[in-house]
Protein backbone atom coordinates (compact mmCIF):
# COMPACT_ATOMS: atom_id res chain seq x y z
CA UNK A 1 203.28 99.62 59.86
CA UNK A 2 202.90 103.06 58.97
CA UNK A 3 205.63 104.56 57.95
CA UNK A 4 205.90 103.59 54.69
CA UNK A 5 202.94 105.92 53.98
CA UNK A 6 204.68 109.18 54.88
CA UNK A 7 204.89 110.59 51.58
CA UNK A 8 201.08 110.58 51.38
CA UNK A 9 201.52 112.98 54.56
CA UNK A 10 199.38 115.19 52.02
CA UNK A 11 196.60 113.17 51.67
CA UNK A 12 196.94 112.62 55.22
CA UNK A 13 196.91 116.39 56.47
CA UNK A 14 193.95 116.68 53.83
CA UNK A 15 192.38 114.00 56.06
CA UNK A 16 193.26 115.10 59.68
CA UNK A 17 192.00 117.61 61.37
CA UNK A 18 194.43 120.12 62.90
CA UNK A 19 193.30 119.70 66.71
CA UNK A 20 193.78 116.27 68.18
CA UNK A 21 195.68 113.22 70.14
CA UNK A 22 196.50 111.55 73.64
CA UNK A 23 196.53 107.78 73.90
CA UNK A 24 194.30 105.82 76.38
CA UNK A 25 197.67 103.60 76.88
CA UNK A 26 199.62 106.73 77.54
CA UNK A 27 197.33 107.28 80.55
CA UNK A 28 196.32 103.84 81.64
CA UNK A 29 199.79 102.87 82.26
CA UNK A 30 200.91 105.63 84.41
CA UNK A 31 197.42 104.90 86.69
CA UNK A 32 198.31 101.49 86.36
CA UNK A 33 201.87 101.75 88.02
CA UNK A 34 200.19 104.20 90.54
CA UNK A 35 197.97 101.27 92.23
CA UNK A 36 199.93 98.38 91.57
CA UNK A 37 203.77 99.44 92.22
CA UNK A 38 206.69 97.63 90.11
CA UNK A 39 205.02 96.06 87.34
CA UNK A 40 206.32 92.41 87.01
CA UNK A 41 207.77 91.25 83.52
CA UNK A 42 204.18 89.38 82.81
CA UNK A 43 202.72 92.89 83.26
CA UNK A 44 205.37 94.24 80.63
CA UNK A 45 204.46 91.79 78.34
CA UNK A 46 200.65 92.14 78.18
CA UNK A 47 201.08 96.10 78.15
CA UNK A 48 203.21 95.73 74.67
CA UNK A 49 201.24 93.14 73.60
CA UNK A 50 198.60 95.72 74.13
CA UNK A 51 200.42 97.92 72.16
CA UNK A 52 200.29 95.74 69.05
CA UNK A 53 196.64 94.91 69.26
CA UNK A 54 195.73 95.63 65.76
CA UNK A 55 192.91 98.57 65.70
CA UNK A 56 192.10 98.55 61.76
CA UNK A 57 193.40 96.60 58.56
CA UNK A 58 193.78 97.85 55.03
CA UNK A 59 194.67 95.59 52.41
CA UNK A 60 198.46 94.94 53.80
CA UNK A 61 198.68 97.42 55.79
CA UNK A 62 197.52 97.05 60.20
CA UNK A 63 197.03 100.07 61.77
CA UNK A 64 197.96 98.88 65.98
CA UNK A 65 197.43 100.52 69.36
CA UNK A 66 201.11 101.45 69.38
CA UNK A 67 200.71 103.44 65.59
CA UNK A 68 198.03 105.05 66.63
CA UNK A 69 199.73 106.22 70.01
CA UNK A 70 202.78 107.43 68.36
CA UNK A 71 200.49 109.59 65.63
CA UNK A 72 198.65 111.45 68.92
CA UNK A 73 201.67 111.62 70.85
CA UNK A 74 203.68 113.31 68.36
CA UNK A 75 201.21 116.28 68.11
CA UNK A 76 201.16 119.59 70.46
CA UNK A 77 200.03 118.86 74.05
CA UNK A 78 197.07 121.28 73.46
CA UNK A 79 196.06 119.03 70.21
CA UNK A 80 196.49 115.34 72.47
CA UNK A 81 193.95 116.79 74.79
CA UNK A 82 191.29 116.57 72.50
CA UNK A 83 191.68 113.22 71.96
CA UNK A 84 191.21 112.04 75.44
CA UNK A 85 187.67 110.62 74.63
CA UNK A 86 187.03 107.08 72.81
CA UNK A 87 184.93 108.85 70.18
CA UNK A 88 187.46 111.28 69.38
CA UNK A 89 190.03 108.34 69.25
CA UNK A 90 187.97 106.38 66.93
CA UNK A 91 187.75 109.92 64.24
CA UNK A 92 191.22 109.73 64.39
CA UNK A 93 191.30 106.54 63.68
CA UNK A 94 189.01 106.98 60.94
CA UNK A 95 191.28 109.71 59.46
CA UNK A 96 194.16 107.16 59.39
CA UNK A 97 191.88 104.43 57.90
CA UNK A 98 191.10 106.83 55.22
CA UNK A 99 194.80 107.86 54.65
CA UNK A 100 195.57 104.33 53.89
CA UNK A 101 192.72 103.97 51.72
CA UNK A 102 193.74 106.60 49.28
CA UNK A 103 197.24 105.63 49.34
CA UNK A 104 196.45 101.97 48.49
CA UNK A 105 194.84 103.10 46.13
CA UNK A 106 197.35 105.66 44.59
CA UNK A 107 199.42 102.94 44.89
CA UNK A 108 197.10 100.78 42.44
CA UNK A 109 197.06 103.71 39.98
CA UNK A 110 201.12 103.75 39.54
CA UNK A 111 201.43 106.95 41.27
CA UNK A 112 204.29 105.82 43.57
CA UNK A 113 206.32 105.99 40.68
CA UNK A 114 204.96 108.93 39.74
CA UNK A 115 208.11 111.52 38.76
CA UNK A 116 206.70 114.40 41.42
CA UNK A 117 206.13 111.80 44.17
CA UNK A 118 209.56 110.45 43.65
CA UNK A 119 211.20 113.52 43.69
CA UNK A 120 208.96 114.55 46.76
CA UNK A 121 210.05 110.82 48.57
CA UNK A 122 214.04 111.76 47.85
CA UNK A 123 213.51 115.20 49.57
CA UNK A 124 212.24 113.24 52.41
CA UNK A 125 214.99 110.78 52.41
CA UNK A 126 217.40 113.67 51.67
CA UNK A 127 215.76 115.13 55.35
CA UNK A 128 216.03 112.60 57.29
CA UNK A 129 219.64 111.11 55.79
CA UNK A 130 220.93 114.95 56.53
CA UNK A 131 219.09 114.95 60.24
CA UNK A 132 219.89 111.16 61.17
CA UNK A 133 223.79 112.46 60.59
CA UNK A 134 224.01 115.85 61.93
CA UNK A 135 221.30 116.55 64.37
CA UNK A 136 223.85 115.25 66.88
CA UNK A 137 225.70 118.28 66.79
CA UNK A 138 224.69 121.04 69.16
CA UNK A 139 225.33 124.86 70.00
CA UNK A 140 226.75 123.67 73.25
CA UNK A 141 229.59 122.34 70.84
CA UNK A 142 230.84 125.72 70.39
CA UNK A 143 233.51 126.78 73.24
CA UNK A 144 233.30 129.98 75.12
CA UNK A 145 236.74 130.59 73.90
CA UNK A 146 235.16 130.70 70.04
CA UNK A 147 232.29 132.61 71.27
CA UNK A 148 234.94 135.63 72.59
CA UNK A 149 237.34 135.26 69.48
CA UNK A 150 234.13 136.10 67.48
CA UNK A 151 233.09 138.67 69.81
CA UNK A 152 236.71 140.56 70.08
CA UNK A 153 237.03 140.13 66.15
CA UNK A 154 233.69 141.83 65.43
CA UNK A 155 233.14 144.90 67.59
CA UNK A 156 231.01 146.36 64.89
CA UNK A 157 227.99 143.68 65.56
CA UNK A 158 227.95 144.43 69.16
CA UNK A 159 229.21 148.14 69.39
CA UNK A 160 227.19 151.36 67.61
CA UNK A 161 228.14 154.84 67.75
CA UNK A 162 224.92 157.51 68.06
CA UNK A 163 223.32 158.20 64.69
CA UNK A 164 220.83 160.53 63.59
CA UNK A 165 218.09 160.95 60.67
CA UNK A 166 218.51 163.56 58.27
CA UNK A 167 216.48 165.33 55.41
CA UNK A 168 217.57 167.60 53.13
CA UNK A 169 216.98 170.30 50.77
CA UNK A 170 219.74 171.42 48.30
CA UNK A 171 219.21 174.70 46.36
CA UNK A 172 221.67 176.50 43.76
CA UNK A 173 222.40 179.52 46.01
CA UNK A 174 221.98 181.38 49.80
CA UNK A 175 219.04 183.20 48.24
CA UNK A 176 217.19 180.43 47.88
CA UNK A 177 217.90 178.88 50.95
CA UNK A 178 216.53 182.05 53.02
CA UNK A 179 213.48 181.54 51.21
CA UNK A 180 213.20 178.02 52.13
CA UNK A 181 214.18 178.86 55.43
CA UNK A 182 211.63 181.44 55.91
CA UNK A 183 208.81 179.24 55.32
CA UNK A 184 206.38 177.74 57.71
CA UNK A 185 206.49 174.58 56.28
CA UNK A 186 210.05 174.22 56.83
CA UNK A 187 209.53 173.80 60.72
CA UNK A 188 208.10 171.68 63.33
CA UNK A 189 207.76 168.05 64.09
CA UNK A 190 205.69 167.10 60.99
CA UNK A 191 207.54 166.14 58.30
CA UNK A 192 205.13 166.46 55.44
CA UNK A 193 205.52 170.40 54.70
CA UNK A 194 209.42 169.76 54.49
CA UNK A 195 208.83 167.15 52.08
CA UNK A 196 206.64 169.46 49.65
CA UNK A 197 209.58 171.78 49.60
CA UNK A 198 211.81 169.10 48.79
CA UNK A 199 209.95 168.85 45.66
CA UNK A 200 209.52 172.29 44.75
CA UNK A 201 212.96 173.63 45.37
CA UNK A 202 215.77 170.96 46.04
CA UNK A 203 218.13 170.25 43.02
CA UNK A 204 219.61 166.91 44.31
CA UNK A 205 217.64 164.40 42.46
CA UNK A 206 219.06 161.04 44.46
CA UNK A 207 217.52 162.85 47.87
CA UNK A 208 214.18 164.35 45.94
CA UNK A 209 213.09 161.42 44.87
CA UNK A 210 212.76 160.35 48.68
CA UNK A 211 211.71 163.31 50.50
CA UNK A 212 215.24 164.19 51.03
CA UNK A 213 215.43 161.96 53.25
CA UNK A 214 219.43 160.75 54.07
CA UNK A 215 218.97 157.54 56.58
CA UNK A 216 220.59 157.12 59.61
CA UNK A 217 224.75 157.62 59.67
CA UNK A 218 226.70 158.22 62.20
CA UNK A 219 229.72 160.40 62.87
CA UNK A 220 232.42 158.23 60.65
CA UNK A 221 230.17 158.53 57.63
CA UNK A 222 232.25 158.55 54.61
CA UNK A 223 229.65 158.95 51.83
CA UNK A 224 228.32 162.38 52.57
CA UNK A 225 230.28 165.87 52.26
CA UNK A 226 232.29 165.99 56.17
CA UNK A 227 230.24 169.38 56.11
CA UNK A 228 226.77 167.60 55.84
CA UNK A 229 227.49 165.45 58.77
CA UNK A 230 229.02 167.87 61.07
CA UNK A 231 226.25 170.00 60.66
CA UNK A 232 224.07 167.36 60.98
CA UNK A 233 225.42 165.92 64.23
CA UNK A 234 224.83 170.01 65.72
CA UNK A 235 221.26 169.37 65.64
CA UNK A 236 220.06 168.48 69.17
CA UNK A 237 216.27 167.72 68.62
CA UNK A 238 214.11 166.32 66.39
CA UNK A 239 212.86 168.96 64.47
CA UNK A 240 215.43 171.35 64.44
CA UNK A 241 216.67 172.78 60.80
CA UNK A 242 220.03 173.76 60.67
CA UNK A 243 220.83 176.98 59.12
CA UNK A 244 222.70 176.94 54.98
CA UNK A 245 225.64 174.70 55.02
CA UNK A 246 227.72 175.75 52.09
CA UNK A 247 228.87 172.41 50.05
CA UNK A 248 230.47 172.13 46.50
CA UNK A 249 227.37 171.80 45.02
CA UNK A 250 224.93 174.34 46.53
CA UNK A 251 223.18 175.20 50.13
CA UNK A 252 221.70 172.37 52.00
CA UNK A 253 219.05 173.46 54.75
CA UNK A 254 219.28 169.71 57.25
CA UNK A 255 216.13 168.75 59.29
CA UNK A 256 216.64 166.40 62.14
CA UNK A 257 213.54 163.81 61.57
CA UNK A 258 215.27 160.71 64.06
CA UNK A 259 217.79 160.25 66.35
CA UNK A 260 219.85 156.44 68.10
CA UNK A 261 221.16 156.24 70.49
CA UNK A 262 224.63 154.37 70.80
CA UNK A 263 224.87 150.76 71.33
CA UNK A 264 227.24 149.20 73.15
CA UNK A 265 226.54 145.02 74.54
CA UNK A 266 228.84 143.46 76.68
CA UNK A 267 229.99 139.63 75.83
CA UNK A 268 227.22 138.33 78.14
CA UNK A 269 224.77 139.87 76.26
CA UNK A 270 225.54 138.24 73.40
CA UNK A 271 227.33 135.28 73.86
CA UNK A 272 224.27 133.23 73.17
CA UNK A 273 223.92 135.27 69.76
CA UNK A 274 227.11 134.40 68.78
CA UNK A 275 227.13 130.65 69.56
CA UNK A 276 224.45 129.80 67.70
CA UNK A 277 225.66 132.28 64.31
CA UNK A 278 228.85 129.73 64.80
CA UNK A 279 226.74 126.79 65.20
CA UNK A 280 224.75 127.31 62.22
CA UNK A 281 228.26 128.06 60.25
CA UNK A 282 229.86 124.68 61.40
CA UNK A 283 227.23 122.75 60.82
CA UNK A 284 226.70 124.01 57.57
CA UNK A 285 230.42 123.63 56.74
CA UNK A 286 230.39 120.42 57.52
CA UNK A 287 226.66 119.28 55.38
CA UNK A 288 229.23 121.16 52.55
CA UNK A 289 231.92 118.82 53.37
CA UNK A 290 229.72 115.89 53.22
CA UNK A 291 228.00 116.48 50.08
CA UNK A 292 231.87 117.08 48.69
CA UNK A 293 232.92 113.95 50.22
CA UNK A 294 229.86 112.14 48.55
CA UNK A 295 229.93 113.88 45.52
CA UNK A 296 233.39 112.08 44.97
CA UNK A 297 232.08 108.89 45.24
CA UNK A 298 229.56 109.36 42.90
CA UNK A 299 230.00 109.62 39.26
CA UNK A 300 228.59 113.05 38.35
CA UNK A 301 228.76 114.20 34.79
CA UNK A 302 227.97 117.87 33.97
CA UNK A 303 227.15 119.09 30.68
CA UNK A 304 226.92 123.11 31.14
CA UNK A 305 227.94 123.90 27.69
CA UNK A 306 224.16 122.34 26.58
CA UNK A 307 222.48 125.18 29.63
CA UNK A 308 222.31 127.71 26.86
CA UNK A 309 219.54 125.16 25.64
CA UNK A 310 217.34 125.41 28.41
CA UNK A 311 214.75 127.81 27.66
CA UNK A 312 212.81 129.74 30.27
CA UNK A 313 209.19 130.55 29.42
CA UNK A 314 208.86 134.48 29.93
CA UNK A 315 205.60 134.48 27.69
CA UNK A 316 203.15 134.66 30.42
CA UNK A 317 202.80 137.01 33.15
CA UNK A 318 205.47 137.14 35.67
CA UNK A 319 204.70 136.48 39.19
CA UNK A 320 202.27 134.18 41.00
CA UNK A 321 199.28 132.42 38.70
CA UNK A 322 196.36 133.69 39.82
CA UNK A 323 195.22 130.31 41.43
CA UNK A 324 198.60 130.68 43.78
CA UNK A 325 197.77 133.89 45.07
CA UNK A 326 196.67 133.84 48.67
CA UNK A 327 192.67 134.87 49.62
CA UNK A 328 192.50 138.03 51.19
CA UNK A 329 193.69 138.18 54.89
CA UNK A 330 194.74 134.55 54.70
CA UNK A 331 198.47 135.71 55.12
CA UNK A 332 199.37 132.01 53.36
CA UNK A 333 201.38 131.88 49.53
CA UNK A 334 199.90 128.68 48.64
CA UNK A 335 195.96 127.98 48.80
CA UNK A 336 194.53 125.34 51.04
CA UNK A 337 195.06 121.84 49.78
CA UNK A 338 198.18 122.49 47.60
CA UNK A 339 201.65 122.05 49.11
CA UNK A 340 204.23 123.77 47.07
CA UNK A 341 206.97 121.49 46.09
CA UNK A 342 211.02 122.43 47.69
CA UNK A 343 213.17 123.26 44.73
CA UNK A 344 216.17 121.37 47.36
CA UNK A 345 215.49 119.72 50.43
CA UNK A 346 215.46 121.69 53.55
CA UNK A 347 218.62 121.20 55.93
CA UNK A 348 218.07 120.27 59.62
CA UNK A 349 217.80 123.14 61.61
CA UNK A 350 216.82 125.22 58.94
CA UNK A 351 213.35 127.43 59.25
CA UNK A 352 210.11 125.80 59.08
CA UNK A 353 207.38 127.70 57.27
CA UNK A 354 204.24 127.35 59.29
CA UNK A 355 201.71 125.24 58.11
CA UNK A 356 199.11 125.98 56.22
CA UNK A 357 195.29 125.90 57.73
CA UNK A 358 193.32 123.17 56.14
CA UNK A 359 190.01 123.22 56.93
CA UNK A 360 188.34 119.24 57.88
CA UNK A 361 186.36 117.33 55.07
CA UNK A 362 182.88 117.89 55.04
């Protein structure tokens, strides 16, 4: 009855307010049952019959007991609880009638064949074709065996050595770095001092630009001098400046600003980690294979010597129009009302971005 009218869901969550749904039938049968036993097959039939009572016509379109039902039942269990009450049924109901209303009548205006609503109706398909075929798959598909090959092949994801956090300041010569060394600043748990003699007397401008700051490395660290991380590693708390360590390109004075400790997770720890990272591999292996397969039935002609034509408008501003950008606190990209559209159609399983508040019609 309904359905059809899914790729109005905009109009519809323009309609509907965010809190709502629990059937009367949902509840009526259960009591039902409860005081009369076994229903007999009479009883069956009136409940469905029930079910198709129709609540509200629009043009073609009947809205029945049963449509309503599955719109409340499919929300949150918090939500259905609001809509215990016959007046809060009928406002949903209302919502519906007026989601109908407005697609009939986008319907009139030739806006199902509108270019953006057809693209927007193939993403759905596109969903649903990908979900209908592969949401039978599941992470208990993967074997524990696969889950230990991965786990023995990748000690690295499961297995860290002890790293620390270094700054540092690199001057020309050892006179300089008793000076540095001698002052104040250089010392103690706060970090800021160090940082102002980064900038007055370190030469290494990578490092200066950052506070000297070095990241976390451990031990094996290949990238810094084998002199830098030894005396690094020497430093026991945070804090603590090393004295000059002599390198090919000057003195380096080390402060110890964080330390890790290693990490090391057993196969138990993990093994759920790991089965759904192969999971979400395999499945997307095969969606690859799929597309391949149907790609090869279909006649697909590409034309990439014309791309150079395509012109990309770099006249304006770059970055979101100003009527994109989110209020203030909202924390949402895309202003109430105005659903951005997918540049491909999102896989099953893949992340949902949470909805965005809209606020009920007046």
């Amino acid at each position: 009855m309904l359905r059809h009218a899914d790729g109005m869901g905009y109009c519809l969550r323009m309609q509907l307010p965010r809190c709502g749904r629990l059937a009367a039938w949902a509840l009526a049968v259960p009591v039902l049952l409860a005081v009369t036993g076994c229903p007999s097959t009479s009883a069956k039939r009136a409940v469905e019959g029930k079910k198709g009572t129709v609540l509200a016509k629009i043009d073609d379109v009947s809205i029945t007991v049963s449509d309503l039902e599955e719109r409340l039942n499919s929300q949150t269990p918090y939500v259905r609880a609001r809509y215990t009450a016959v007046e809060q049924k009928k406002e949903f109901l209302e919502n519906l009638v007026k989601f109908e209303v407005l697609a009939s009548e986008a319907r009139r205006q030739g806006l199902d064949r509108d270019p953006e609503v057809v693209r927007a109706m193939k993403q759905v398909m596109i969903q649903k074709l990908l979900k209908q075929r592969f949401d039978r798959l599941k992470a208990e598909d993967i074997t524990d065996d696969e889950v230990k090959a991965y786990f023995d092949s990748h000690p690295d994801e499961f297995n860290r050595p002890p790293e620390v956090r270094i700054s540092m300041i690199l001057v020309p010569d050892e006179e300089t770095a008793k000076k540095v060394l001698s002052d104040p600043r250089c010392r103690g748990l706060e970090n800021l001092g160090f940082r102002d003699l980064v900038t007055q007397y370190s030469i290494d401008t990578d490092t200066k630009e950052r506070g000297g700051d070095l990241r976390f490395f451990d031990e094996r660290n290949r990238e810094l001098p084998a002199e830098i991380v030894s005396a690094a590693f020497k430093l026991a708390n945070i804090g603590d400046v090393s004295e000059p360590v002599k390198t090919k390109h000057g003195q380096a004075i080390l402060k110890l600003t964080g330390q890790r400790r290693a990490l090391t997770r057993t196969l138990a720890e993990v093994s759920q980690q790991i089965r759904a990272k192969l999971f979400r591999e395999r499945r997307q292996r095969l969606m690859d294979d799929y597309e391949r397969s149907l790609r090869q039935k279909s006649k697909v002609e590409v034309n990439e010597a014309k791309l150079s034509e395509v012109r990309v408008d770099l006249s304006k501003d770059i970055g979101a129009p100003e009527d994109l950008r989110p209020p203030k606190g909202s924390g949402s990209y895309h202003p109430p009302f105005q659903d951005a559209p997918q540049a491909s159609p999102m896989r099953p399983g893949a992340p949902t971005p949470p909805p965005v508040a809209k606020p009920d019609s007046p």
